[in-house]
N, C-alpha and C. Protein backbone atom coordinates (compact mmCIF):
# COMPACT_ATOMS: atom_id res chain seq x y z
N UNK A 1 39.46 40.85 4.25
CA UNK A 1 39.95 42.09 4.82
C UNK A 1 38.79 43.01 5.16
N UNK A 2 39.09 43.72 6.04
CA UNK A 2 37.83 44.83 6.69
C UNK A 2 38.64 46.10 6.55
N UNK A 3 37.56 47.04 5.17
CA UNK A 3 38.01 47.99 5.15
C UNK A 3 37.08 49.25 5.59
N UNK A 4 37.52 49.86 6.21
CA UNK A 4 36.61 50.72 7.48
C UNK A 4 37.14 52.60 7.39
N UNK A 5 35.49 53.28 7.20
CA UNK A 5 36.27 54.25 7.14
C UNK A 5 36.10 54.86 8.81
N UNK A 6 36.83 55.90 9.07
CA UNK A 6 37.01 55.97 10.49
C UNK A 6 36.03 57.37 10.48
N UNK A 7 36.18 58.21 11.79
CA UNK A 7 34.87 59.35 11.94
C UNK A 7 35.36 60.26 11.33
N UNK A 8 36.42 61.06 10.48
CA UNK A 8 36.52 61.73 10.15
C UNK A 8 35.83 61.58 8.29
N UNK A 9 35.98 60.42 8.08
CA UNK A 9 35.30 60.33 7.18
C UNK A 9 36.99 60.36 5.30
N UNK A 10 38.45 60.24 5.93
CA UNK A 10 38.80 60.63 4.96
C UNK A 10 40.14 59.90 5.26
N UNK A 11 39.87 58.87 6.63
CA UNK A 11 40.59 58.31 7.13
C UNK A 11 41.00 56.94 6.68
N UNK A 12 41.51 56.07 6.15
CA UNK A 12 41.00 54.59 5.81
C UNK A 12 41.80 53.65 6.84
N UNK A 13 41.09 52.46 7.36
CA UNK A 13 42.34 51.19 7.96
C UNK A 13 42.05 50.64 7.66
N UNK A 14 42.77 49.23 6.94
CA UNK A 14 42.51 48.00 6.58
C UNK A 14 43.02 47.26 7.34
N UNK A 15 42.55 46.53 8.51
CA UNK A 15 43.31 45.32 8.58
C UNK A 15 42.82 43.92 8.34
N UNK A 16 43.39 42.75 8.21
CA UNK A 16 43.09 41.62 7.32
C UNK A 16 42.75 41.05 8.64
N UNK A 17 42.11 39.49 8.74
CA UNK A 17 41.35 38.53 9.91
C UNK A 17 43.02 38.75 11.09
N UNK A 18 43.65 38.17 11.00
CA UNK A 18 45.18 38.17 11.57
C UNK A 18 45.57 39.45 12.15
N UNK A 19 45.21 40.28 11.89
CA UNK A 19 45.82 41.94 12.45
C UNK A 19 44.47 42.34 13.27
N UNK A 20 43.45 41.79 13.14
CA UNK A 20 42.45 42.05 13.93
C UNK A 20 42.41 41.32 15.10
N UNK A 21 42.62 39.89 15.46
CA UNK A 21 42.75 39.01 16.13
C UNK A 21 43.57 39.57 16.95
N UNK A 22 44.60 39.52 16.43
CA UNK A 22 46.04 40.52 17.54
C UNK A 22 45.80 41.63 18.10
N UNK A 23 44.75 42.65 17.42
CA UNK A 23 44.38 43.78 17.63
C UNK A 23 43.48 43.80 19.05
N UNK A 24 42.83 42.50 18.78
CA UNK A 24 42.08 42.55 19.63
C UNK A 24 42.60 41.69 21.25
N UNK A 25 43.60 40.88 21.11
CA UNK A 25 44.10 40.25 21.95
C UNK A 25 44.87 41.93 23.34
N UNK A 26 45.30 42.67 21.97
CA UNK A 26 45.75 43.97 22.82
C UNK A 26 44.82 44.73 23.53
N UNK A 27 43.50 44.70 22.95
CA UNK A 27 42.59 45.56 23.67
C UNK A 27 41.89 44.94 24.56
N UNK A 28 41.86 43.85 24.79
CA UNK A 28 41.44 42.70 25.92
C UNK A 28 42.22 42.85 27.12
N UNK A 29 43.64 43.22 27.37
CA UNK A 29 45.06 43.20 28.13
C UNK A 29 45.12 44.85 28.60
N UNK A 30 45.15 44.43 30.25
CA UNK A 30 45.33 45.59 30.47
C UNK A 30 46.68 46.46 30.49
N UNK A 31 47.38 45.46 30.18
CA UNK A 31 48.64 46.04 30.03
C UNK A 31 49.63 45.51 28.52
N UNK A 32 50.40 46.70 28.10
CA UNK A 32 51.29 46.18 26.91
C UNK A 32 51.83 45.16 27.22
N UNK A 33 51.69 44.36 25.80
CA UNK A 33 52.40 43.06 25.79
C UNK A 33 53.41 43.15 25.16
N UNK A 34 54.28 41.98 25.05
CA UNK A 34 55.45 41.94 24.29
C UNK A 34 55.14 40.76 22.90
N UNK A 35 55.36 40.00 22.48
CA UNK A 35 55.50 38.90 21.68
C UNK A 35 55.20 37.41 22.08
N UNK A 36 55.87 37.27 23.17
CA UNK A 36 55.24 36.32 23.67
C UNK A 36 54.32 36.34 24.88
N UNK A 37 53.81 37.47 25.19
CA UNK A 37 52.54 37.95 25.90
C UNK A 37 51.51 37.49 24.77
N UNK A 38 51.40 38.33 23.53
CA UNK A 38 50.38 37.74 22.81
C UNK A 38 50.03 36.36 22.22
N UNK A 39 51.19 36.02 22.29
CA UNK A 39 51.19 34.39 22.06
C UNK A 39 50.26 33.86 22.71
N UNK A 40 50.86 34.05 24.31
CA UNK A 40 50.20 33.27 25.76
C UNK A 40 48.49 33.72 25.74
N UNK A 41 48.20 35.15 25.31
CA UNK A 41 46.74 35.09 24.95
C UNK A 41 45.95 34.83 23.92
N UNK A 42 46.78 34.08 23.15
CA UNK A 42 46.26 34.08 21.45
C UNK A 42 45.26 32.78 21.61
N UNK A 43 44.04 32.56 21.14
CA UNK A 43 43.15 30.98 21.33
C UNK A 43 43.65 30.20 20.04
N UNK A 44 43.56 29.36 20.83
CA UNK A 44 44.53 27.50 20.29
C UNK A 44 44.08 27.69 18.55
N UNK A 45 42.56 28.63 18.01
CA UNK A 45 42.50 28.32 16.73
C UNK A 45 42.53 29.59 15.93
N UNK A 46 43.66 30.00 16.55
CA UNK A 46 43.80 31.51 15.81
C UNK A 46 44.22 31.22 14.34
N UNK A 47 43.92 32.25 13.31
CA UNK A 47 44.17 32.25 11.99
C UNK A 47 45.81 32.76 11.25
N UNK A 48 47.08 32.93 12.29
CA UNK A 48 47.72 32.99 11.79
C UNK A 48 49.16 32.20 12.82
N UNK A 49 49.77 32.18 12.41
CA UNK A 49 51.10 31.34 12.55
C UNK A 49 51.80 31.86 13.90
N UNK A 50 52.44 31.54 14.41
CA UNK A 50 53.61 32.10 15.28
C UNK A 50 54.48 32.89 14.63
N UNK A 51 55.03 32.49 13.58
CA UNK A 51 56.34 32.83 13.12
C UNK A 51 56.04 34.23 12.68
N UNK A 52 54.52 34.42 12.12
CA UNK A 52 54.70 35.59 11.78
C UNK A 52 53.95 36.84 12.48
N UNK A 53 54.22 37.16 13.53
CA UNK A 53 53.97 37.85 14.41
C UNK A 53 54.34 38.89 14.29
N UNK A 54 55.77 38.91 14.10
CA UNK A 54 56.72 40.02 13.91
C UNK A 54 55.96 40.86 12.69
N UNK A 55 56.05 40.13 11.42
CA UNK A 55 55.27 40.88 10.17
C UNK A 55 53.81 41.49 11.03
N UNK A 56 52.82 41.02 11.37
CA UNK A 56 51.52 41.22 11.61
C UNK A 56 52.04 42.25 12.92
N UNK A 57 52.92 42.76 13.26
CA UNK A 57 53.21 43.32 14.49
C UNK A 57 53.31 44.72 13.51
N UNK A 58 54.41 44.71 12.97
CA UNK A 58 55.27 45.62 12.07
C UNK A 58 54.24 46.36 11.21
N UNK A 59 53.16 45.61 10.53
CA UNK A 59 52.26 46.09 9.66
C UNK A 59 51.08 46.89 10.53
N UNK A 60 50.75 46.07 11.63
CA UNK A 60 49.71 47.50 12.68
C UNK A 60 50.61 48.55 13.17
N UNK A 61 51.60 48.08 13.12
CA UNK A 61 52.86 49.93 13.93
C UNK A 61 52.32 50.42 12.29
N UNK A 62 53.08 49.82 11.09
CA UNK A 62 52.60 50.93 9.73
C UNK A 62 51.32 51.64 9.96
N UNK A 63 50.32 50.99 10.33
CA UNK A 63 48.41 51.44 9.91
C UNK A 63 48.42 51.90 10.81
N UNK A 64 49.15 52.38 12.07
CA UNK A 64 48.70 53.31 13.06
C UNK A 64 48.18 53.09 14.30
N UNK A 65 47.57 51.37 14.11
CA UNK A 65 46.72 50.98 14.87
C UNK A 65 47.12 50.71 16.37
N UNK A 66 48.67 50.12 16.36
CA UNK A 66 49.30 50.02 17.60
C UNK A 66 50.41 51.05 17.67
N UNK A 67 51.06 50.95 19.24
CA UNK A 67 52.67 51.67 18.91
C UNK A 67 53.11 51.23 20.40
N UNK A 68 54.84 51.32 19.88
CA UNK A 68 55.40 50.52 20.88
C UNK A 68 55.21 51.20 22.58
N UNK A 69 55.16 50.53 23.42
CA UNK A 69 54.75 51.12 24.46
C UNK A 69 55.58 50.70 25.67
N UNK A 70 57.04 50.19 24.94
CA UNK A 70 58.34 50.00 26.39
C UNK A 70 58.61 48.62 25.93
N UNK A 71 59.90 48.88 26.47
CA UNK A 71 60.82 47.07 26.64
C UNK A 71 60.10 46.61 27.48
N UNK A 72 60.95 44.98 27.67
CA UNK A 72 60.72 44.29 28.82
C UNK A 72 61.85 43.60 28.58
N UNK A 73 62.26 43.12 29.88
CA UNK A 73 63.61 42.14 29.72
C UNK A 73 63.33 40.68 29.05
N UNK A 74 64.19 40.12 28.00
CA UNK A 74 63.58 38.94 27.24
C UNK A 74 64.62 37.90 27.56
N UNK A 75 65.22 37.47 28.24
CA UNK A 75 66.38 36.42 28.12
C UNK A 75 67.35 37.69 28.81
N UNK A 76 68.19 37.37 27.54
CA UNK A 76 69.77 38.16 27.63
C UNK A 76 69.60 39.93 27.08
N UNK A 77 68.12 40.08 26.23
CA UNK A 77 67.99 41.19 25.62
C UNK A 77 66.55 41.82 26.24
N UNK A 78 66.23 42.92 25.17
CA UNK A 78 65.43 43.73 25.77
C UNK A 78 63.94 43.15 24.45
N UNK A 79 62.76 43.13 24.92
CA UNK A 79 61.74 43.11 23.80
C UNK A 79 61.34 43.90 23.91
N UNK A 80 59.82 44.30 22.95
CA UNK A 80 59.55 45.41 22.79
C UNK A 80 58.09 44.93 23.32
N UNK A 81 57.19 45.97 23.79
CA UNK A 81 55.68 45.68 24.30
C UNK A 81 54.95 46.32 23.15
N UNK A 82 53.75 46.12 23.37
CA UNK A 82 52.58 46.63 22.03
C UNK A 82 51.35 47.15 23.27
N UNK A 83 50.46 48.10 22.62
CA UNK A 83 49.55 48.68 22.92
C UNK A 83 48.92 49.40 21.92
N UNK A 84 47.53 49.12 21.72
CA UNK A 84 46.56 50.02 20.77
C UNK A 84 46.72 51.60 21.08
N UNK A 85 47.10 51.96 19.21
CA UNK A 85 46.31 53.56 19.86
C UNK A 85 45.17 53.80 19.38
N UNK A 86 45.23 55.04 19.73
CA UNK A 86 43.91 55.71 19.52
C UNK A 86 42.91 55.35 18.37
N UNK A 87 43.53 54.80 17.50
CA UNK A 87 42.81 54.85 16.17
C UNK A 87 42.79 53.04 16.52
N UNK A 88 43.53 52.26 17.00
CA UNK A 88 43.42 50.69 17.13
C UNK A 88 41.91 50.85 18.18
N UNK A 89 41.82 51.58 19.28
CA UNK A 89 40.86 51.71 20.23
C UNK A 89 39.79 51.70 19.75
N UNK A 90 39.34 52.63 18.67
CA UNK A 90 38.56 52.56 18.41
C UNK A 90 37.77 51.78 17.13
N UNK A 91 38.69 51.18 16.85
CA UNK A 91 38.61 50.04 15.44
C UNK A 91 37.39 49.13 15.42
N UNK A 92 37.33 48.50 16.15
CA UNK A 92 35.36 47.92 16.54
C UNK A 92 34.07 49.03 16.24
N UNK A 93 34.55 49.86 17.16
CA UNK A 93 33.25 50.30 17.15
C UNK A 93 33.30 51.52 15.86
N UNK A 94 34.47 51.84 15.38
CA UNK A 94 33.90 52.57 14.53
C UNK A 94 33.51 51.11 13.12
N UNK A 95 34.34 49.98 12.99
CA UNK A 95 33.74 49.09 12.55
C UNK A 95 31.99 48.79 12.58
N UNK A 96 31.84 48.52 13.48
CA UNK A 96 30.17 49.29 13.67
C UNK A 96 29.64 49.82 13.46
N UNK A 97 29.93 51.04 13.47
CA UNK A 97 29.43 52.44 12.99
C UNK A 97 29.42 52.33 11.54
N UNK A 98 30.57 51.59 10.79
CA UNK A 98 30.19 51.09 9.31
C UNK A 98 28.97 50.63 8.87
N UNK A 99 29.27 49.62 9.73
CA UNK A 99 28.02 48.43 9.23
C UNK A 99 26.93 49.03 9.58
N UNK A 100 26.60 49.62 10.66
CA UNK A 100 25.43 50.26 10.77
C UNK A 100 23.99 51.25 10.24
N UNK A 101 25.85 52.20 9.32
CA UNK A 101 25.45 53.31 8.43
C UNK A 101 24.65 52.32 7.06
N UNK A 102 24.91 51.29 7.08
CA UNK A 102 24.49 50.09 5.77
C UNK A 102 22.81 49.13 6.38
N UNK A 103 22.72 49.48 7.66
CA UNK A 103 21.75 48.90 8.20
C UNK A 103 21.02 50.01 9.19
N UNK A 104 19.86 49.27 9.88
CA UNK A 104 19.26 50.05 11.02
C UNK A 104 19.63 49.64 12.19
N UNK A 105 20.52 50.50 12.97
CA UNK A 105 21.51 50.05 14.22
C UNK A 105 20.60 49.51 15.24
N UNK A 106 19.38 49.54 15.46
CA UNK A 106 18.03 49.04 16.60
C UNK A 106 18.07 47.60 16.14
N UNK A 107 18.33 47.12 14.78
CA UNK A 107 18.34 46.16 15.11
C UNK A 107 19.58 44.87 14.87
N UNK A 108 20.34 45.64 14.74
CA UNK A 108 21.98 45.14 15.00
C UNK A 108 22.45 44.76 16.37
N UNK A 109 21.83 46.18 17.22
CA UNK A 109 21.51 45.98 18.90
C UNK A 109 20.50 45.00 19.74
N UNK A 110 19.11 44.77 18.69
CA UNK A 110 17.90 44.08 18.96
C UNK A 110 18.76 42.40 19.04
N UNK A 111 19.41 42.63 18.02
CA UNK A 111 19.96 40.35 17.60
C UNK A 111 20.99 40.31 18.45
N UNK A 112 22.19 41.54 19.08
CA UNK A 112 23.41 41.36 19.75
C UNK A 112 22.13 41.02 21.42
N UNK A 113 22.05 41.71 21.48
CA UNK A 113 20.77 41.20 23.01
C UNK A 113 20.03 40.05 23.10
N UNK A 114 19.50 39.91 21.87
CA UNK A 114 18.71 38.60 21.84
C UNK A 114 19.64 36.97 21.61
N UNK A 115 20.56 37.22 21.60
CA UNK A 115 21.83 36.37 21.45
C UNK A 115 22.85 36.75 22.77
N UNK A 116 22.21 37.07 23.33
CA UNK A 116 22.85 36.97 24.94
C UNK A 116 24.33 37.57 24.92
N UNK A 117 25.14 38.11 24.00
CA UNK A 117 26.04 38.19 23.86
C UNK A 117 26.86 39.35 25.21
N UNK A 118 26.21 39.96 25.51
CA UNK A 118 26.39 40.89 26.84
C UNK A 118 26.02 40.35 28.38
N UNK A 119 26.44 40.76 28.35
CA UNK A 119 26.73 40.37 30.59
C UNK A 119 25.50 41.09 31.14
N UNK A 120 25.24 40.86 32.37
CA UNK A 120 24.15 41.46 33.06
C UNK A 120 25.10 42.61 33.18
N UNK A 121 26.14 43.02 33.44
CA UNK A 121 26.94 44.30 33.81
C UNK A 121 26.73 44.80 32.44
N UNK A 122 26.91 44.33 31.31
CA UNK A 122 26.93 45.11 30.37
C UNK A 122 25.94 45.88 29.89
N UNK A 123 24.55 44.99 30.15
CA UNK A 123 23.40 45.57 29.75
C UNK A 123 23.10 46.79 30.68
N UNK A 124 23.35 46.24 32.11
CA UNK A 124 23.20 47.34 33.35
C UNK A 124 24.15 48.50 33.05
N UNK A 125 25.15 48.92 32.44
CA UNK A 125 25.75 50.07 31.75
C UNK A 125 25.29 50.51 30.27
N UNK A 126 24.81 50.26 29.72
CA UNK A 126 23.94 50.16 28.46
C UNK A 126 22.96 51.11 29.05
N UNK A 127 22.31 50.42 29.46
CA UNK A 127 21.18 50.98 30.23
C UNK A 127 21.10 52.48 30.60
N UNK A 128 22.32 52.58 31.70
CA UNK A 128 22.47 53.86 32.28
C UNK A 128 23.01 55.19 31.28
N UNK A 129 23.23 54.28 29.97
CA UNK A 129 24.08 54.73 28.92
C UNK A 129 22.62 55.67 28.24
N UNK A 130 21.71 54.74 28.00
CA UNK A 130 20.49 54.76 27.26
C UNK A 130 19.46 56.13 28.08
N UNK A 131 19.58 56.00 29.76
CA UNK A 131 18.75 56.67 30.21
C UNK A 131 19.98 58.32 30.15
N UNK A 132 21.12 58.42 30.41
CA UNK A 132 21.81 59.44 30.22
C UNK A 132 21.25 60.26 28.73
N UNK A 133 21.21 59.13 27.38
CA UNK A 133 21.05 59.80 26.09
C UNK A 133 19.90 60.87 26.32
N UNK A 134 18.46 60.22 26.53
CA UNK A 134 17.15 60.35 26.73
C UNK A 134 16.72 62.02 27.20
């Protein structure tokens, strides 16, 4: 489990490998999904089940992290869609901002670069990010 405090400093979220995965399948999507939206984006070796979706759904509406964001027609009935809020949005990077406060962030940034992990677009906004700070 990743327990993270958020910027206010008095905030807590926990979510476990499974609520993050999902979490993150939502913030990947530009649009709310429903249930079997996240399915269709979930990778073949995800860490939790089908069946329990609903639970891992139900438990990020509890933590705040998502909230429902409209039906969609499902068959004969109506489903429900998912979308991160505010506090799911920012769940990475204030995750980061954890680990960071525990390390020296130059070089958390130095190994994410040197491991190619960013796009030429990404670095090229980085960049403009870096010369804006300056």
């Amino acid at each position: 489990m990743a327990f993270l405090l958020l910027h206010n400093y008095t905030d807590f979220i926990d979510l476990t490998k499974s609520e993050e995965n999902i979490l993150e399948i939502l913030l990947d999507s530009d649009t709310p999904l429903s249930k079997s939206g996240i399915l269709e984006h979930a990778p073949k070796d995800k860490c939790w089940k089908d069946g329990s979706i609903h639970i891992l759904l139900n438990s990020l509406l509890e933590k705040g992290a998502i909230h429902e964001a409209g039906f969609i027609r499902t068959g004969k009935g109506f489903g429900r869609t998912f979308a991160p809020t505010q506090k799911g949005l920012s769940y990475f990077s204030d995750l980061l901002l954890n680990i960071s406060q525990k390390s020296q962030p130059y070089k958390i940034f130095s190994q994410l670069i040197q491991e190619n992990v960013f796009t030429n677009e990404e670095l090229d906004a980085l960049e403009e990010l870096i010369k804006l700070r300056k």
